[in-house]
N, C-alpha and C. Protein backbone atom coordinates (compact mmCIF):
# COMPACT_ATOMS: atom_id res chain seq x y z
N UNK A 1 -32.06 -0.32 -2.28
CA UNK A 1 -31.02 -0.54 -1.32
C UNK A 1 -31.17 0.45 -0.14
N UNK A 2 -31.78 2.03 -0.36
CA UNK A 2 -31.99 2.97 0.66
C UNK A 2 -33.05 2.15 1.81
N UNK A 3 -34.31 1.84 1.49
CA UNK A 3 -35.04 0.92 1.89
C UNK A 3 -34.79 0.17 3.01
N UNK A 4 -33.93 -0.83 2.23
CA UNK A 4 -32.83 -1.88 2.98
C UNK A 4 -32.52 -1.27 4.30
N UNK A 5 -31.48 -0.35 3.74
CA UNK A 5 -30.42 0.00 5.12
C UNK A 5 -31.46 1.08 5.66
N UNK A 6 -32.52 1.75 5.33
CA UNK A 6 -33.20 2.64 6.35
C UNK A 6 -32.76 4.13 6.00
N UNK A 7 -32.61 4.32 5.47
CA UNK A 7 -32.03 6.06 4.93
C UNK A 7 -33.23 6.22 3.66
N UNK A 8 -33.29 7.77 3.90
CA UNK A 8 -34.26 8.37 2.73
C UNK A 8 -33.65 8.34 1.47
N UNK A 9 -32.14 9.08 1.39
CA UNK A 9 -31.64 9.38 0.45
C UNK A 9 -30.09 9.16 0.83
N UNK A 10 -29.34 9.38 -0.79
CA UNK A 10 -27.65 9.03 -0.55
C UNK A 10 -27.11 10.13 0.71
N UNK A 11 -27.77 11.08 0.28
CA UNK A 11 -26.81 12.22 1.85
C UNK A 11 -27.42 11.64 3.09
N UNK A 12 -28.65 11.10 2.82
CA UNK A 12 -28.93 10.59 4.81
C UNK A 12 -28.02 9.77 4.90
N UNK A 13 -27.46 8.50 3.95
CA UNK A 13 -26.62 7.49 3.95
C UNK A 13 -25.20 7.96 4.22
N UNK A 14 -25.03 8.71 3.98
CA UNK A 14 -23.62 9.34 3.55
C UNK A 14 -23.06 9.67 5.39
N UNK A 15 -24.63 10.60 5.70
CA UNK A 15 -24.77 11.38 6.87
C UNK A 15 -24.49 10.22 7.81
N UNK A 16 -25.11 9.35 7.78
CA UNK A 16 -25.13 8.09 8.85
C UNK A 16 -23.59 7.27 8.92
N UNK A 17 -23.12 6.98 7.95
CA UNK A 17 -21.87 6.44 7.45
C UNK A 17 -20.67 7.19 8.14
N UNK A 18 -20.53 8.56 7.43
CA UNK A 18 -19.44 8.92 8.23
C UNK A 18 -19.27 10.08 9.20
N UNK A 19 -18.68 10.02 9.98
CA UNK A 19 -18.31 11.02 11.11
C UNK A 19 -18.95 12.46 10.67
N UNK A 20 -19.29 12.82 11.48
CA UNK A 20 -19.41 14.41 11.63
C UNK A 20 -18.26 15.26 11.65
N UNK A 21 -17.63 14.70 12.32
CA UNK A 21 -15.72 15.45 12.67
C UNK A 21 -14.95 15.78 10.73
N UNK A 22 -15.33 14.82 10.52
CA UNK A 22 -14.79 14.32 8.65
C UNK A 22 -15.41 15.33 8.01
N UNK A 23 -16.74 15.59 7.81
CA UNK A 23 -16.80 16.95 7.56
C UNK A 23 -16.98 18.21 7.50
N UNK A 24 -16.28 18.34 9.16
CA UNK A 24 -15.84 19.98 9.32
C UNK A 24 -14.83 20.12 8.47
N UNK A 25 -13.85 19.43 8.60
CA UNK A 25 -12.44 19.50 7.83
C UNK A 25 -12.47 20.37 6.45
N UNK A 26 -11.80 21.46 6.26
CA UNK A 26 -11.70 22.07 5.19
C UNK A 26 -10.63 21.75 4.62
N UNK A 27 -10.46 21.69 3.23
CA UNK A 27 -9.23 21.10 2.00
C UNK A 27 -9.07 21.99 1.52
N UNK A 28 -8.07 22.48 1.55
CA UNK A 28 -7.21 23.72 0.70
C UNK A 28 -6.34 23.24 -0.53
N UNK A 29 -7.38 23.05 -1.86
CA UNK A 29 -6.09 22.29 -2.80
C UNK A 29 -5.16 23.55 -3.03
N UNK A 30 -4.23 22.79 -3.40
CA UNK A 30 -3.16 23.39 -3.80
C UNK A 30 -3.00 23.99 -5.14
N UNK A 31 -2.05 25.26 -5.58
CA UNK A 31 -2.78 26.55 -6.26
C UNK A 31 -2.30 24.92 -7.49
N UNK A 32 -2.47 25.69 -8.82
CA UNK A 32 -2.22 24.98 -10.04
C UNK A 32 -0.74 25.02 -10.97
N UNK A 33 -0.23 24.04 -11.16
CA UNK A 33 0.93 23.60 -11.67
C UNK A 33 0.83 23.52 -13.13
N UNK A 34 1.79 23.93 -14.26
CA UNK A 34 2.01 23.85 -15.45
C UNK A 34 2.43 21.90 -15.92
N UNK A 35 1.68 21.68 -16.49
CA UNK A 35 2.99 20.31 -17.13
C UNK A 35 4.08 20.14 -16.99
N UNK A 36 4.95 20.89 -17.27
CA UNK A 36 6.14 21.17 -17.31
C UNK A 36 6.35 21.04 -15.64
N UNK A 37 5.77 21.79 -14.91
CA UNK A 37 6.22 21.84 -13.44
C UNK A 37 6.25 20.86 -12.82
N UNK A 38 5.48 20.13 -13.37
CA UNK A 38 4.62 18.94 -12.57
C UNK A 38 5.99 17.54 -12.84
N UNK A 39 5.89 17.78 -14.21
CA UNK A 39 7.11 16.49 -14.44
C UNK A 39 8.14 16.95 -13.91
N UNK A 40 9.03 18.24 -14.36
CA UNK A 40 9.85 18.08 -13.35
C UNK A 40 10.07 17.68 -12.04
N UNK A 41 9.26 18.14 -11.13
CA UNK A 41 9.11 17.59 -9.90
C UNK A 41 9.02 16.17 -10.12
N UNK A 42 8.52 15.42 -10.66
CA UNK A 42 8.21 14.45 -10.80
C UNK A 42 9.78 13.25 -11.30
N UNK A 43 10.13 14.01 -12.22
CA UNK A 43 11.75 13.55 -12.61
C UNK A 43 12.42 13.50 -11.14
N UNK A 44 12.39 14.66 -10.59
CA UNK A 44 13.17 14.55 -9.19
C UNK A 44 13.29 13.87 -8.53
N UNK A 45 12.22 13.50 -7.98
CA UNK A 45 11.35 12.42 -7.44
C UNK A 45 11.91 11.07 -7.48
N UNK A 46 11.72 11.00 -8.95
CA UNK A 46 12.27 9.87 -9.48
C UNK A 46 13.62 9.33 -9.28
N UNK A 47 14.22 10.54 -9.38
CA UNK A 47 15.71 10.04 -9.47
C UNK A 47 16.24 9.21 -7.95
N UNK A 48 15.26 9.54 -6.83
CA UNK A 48 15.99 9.33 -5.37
C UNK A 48 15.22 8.10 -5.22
N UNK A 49 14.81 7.40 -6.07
CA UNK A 49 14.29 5.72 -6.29
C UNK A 49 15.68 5.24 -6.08
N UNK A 50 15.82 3.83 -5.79
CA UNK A 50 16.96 2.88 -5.84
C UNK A 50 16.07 1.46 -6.09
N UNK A 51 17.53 1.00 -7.43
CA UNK A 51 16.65 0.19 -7.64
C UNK A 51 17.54 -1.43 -6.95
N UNK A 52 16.57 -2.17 -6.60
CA UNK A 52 16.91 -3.18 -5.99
C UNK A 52 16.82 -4.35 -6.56
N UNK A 53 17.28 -5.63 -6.42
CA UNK A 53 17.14 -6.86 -6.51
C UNK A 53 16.25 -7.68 -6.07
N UNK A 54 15.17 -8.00 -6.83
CA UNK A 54 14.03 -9.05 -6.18
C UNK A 54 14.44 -10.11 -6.46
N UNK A 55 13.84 -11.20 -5.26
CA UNK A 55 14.45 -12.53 -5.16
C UNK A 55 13.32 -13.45 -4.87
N UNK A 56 12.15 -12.49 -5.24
CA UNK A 56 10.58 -13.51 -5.01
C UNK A 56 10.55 -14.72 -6.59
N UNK A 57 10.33 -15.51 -6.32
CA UNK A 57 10.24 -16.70 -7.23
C UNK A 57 11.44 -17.31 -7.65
N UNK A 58 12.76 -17.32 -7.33
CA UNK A 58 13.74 -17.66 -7.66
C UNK A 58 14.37 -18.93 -7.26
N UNK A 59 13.25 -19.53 -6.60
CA UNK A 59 13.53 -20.72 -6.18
C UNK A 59 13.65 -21.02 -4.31
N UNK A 60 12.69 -20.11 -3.91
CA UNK A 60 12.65 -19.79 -2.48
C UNK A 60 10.94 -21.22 -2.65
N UNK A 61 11.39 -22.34 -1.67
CA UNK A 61 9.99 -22.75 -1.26
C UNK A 61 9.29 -23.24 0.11
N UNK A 62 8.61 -23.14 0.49
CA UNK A 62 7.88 -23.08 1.87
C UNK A 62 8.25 -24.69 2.46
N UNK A 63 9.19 -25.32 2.25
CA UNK A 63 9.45 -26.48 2.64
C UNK A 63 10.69 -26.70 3.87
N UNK A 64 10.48 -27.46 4.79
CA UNK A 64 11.57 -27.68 5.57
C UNK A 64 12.97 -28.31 5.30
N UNK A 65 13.85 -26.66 5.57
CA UNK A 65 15.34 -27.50 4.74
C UNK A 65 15.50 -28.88 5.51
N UNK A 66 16.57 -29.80 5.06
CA UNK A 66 17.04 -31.52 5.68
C UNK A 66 18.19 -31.09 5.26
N UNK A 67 18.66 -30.74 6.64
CA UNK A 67 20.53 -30.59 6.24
C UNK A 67 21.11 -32.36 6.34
N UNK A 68 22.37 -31.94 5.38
CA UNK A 68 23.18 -33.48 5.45
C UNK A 68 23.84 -33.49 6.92
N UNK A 69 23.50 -34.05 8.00
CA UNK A 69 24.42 -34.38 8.88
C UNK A 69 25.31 -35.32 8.97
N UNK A 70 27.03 -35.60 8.80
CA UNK A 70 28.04 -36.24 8.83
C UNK A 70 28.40 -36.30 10.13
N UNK A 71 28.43 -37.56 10.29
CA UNK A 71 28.87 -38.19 11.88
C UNK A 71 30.19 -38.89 11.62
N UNK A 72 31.30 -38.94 12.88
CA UNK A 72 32.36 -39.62 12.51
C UNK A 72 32.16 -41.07 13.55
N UNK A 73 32.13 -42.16 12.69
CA UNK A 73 31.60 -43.42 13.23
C UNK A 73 32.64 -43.70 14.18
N UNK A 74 34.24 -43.33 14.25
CA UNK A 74 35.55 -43.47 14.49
C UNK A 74 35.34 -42.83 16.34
N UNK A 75 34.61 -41.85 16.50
CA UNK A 75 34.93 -41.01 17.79
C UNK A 75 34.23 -41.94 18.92
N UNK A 76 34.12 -42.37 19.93
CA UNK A 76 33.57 -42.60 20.73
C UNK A 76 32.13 -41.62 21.13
């Protein structure tokens, strides 16, 4: 597949693929969390969910409503 697309190897590919700018960028992970820390946060999190009402399949269909129109034969 190197062949193919013209690259020696996966880093020439890699090199060609993406930006130069992408990797100056330095990533600072973040220090390390206990289990415990992690779920809690995570419970928190959780709690400010709301839960909602879905109404996908309930009888919604891609068809054009035909309202009943009532005419009064009586009016001019």
């Amino acid at each position: 597949m190197l062949q193919v697309i013209g690259a020696s190897s996966i880093d020439e590919l890699i090199q060609q693929t993406i930006p130069s700018d992408i990797f100056s960028v330095v990533v600072q992970p973040r220090p390390a969390q206990s289990e415990v820390e992690f779920l809690t946060k995570l419970g928190r999190s959780a709690h400010k969910n709301t839960l909602n009402k879905s109404y996908i399949g309930m009888g919604y269909y891609g068809w054009i409503l035909q309202r009943h129109i009532t005419y009064d034969w009586n009016q001019p």
